[in-house]
N, C-alpha and C. Protein backbone atom coordinates (compact mmCIF):
# COMPACT_ATOMS: atom_id res chain seq x y z
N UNK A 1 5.66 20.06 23.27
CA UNK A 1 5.98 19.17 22.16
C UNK A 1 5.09 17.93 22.26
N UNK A 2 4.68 17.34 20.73
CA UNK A 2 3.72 16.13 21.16
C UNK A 2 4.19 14.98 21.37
N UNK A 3 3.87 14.00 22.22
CA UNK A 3 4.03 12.61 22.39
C UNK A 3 4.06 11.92 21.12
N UNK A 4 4.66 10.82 20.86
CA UNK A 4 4.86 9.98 19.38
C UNK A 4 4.54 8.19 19.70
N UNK A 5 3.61 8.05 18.52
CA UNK A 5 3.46 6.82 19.16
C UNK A 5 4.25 5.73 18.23
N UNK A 6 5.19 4.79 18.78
CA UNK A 6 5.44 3.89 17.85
C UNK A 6 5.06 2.40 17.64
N UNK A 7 4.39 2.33 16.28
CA UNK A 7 3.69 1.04 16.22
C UNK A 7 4.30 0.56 15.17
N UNK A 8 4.33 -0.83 15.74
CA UNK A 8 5.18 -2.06 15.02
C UNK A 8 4.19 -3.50 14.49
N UNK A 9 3.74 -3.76 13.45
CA UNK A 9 2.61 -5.18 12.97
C UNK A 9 3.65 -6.05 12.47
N UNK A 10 4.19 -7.47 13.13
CA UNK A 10 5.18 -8.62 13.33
C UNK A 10 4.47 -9.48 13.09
N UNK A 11 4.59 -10.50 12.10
CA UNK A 11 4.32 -11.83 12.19
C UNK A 11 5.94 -12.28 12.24
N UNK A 12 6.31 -13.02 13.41
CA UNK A 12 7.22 -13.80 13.85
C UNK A 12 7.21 -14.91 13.08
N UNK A 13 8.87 -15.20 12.80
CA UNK A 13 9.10 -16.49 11.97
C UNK A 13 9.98 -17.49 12.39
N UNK A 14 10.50 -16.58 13.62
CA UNK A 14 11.69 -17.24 14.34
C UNK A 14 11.68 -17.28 15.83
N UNK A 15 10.70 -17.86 16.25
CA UNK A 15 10.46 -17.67 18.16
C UNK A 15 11.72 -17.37 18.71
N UNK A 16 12.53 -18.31 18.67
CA UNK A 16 14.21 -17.82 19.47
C UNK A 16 14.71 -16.53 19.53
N UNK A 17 14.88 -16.53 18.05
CA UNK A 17 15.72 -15.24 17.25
C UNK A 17 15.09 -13.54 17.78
N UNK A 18 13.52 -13.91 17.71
CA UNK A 18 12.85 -12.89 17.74
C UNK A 18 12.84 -12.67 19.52
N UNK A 19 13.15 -13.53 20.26
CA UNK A 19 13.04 -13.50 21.88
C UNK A 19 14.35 -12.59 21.87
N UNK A 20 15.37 -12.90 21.23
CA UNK A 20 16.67 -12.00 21.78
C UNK A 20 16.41 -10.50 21.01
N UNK A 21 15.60 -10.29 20.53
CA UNK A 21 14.86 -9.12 19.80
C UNK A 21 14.45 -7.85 20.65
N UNK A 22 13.44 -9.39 21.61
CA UNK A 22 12.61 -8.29 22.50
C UNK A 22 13.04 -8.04 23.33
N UNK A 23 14.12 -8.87 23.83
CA UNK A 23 15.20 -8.66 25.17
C UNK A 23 15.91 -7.77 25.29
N UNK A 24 16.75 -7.02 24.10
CA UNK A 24 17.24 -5.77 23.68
C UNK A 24 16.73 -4.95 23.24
N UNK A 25 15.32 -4.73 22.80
CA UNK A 25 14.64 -3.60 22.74
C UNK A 25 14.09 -3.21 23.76
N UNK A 26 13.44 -3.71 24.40
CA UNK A 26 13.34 -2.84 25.68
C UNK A 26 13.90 -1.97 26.32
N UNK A 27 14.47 -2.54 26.94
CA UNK A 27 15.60 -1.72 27.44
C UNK A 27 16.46 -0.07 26.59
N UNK A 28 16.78 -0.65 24.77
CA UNK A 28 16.76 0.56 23.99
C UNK A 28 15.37 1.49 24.63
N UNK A 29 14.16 0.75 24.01
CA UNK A 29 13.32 1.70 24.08
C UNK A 29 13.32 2.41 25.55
N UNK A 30 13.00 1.91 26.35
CA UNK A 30 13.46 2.80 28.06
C UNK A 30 14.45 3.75 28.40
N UNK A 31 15.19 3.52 27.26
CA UNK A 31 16.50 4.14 27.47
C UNK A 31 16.08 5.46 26.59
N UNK A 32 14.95 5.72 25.98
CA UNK A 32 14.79 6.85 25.08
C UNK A 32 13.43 7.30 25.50
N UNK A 33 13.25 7.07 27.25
CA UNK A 33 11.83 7.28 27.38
C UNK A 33 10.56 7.01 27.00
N UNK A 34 10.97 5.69 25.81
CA UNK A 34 9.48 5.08 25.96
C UNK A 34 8.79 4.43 26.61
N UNK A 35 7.71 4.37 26.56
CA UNK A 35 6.59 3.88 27.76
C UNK A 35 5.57 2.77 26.52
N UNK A 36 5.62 0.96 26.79
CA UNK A 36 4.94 0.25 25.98
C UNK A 36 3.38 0.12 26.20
N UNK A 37 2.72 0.96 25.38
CA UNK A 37 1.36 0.43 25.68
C UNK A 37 0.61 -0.72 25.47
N UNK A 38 0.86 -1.65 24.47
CA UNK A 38 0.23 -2.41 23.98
C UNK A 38 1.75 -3.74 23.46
N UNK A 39 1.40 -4.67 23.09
CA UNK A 39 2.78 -5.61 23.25
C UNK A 39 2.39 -7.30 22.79
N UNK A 40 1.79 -7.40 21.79
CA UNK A 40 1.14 -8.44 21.78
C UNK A 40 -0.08 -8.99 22.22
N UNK A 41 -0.89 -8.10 22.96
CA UNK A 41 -2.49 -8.65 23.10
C UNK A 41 -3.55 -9.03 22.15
N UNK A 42 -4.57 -8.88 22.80
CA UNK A 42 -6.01 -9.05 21.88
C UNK A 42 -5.62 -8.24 20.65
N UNK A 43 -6.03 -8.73 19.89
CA UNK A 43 -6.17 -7.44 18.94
C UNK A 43 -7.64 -8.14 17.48
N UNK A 44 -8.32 -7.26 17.09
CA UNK A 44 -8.91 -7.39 15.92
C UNK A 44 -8.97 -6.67 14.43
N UNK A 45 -8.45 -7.43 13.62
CA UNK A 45 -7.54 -6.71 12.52
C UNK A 45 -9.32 -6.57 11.81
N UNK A 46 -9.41 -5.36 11.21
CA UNK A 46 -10.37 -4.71 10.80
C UNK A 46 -10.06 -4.59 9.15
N UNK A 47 -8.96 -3.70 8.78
CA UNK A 47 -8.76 -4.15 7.23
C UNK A 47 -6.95 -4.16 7.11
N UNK A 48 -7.05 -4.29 6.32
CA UNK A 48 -5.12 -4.56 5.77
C UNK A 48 -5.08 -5.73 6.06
N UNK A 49 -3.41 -6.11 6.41
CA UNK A 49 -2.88 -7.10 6.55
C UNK A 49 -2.95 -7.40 8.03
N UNK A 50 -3.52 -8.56 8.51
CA UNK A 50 -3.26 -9.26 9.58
C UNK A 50 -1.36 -9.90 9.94
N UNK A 51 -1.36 -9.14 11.38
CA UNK A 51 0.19 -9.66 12.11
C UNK A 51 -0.26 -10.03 13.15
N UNK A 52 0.08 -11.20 13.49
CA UNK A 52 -0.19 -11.49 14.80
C UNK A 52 0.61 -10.97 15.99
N UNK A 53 1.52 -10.18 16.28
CA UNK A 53 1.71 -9.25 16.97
C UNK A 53 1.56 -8.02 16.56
N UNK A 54 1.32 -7.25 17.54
CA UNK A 54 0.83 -5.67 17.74
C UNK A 54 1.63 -4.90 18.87
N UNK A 55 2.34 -4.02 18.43
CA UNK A 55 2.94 -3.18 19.84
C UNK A 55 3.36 -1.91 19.30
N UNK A 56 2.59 -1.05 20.61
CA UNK A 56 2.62 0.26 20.78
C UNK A 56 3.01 0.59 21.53
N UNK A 57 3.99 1.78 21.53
CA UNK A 57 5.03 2.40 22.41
C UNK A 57 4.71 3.56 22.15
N UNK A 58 4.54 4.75 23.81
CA UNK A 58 4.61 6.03 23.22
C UNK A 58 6.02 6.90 24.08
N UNK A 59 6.31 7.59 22.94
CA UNK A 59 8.02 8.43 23.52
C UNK A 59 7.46 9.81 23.81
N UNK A 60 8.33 10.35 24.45
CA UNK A 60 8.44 11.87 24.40
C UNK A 60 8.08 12.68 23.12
N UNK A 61 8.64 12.60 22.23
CA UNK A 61 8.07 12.92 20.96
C UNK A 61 9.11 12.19 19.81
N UNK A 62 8.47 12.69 18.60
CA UNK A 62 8.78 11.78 17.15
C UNK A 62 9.90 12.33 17.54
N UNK A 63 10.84 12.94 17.41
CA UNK A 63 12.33 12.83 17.23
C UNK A 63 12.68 11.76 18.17
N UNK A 64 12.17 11.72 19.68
CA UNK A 64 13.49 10.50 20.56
C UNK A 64 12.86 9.45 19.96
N UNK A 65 11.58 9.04 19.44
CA UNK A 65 11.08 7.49 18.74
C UNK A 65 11.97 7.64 17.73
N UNK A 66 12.55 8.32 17.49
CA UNK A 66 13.44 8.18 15.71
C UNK A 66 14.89 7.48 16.21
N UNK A 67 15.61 8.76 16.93
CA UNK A 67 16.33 8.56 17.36
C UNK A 67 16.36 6.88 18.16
N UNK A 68 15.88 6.23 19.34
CA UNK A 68 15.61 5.15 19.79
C UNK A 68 16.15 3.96 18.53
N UNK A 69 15.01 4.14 17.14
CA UNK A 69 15.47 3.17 16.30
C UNK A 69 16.71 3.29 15.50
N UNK A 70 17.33 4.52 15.61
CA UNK A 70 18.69 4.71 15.18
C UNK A 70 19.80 4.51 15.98
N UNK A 71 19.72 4.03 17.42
CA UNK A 71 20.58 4.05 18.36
C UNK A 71 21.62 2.72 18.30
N UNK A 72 22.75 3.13 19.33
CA UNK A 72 23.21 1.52 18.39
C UNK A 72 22.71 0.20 19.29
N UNK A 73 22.15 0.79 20.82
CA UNK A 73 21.80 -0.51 21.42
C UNK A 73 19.94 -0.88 20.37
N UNK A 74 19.33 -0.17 20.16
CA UNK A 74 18.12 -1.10 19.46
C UNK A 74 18.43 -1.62 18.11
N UNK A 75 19.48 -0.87 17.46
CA UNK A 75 19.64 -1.60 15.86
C UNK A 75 20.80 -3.13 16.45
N UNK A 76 21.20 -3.41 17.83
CA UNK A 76 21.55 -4.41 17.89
C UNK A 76 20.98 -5.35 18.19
N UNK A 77 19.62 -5.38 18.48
CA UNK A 77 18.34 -5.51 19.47
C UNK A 77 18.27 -6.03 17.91
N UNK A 78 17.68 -5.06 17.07
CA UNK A 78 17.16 -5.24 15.93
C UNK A 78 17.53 -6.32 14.90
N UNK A 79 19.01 -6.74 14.89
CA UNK A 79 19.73 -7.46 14.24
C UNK A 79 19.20 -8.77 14.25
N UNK A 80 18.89 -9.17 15.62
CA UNK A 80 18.18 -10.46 15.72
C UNK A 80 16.66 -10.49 15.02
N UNK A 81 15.97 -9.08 15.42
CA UNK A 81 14.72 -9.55 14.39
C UNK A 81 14.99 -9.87 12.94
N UNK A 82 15.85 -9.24 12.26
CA UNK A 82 15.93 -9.25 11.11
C UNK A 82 16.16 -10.65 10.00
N UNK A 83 15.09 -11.18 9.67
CA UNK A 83 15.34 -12.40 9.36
C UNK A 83 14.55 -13.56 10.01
N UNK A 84 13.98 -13.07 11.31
CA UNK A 84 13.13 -13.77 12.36
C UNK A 84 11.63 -13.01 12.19
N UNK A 85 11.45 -12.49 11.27
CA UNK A 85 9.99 -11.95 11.28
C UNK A 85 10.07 -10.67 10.18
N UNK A 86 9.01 -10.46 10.03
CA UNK A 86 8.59 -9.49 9.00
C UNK A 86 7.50 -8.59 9.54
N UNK A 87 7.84 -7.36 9.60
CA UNK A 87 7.30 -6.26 10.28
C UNK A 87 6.91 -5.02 9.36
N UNK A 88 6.36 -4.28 9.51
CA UNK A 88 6.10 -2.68 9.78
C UNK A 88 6.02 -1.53 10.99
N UNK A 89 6.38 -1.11 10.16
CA UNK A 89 7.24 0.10 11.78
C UNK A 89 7.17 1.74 11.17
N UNK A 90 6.15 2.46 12.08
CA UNK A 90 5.56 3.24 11.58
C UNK A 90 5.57 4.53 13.05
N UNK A 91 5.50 5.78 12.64
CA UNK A 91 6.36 6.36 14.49
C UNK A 91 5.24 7.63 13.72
N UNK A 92 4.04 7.80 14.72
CA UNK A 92 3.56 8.92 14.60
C UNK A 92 2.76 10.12 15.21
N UNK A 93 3.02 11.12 15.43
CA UNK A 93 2.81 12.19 16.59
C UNK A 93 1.51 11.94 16.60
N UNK A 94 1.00 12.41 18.33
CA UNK A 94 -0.05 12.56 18.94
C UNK A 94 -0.48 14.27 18.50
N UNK A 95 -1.67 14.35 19.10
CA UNK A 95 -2.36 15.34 18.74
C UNK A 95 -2.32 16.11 20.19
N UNK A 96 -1.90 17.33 19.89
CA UNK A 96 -1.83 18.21 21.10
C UNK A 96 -3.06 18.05 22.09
């Protein structure tokens, strides 16, 4: 089965709000076997919309990345982003 990668583009609006965000997602995400590759670094936005955060996570495959954001510890995780930033969130299989 293939690996799934999940990528998230955040411009943060709420430093606090969005800290108790990342504090409870983690842990969701670990809890569903993801592994964070990327998390806010360098990044150079090439075309679209510029976010100043960037983070990539890869799971076991697209179903546990689904599952993960349906769970009830990350949609509580999530509660705090909501309102503290504006995102896209996008979960998509690797290539065998």
């Amino acid at each position: 089965m293939p690996t799934a990668l999940w990528i998230a583009h955040v411009e943060v609006t709420d430093a606090d709000a969005y800290a108790l965000y990342a504090k409870g997602a983690g842990p969701a995400v670990a809890l569903h076997g993801g592994v964070f590759l990327a998390r806010g670094g360098r990044h150079v936005q090439l075309e679209g919309n510029d976010r100043a955060r960037n983070v990539v996570a890869r799971f076991p495959s697209l179903e546990e990345a689904v599952a993960c954001y349906h769970s009830p510890e990350y949609q509580a995780a999530l509660a705090h982003a909501k309102g503290a930033s504006v995102r896209d969130l996008v979960v998509v299989e690797e290539i065998d």
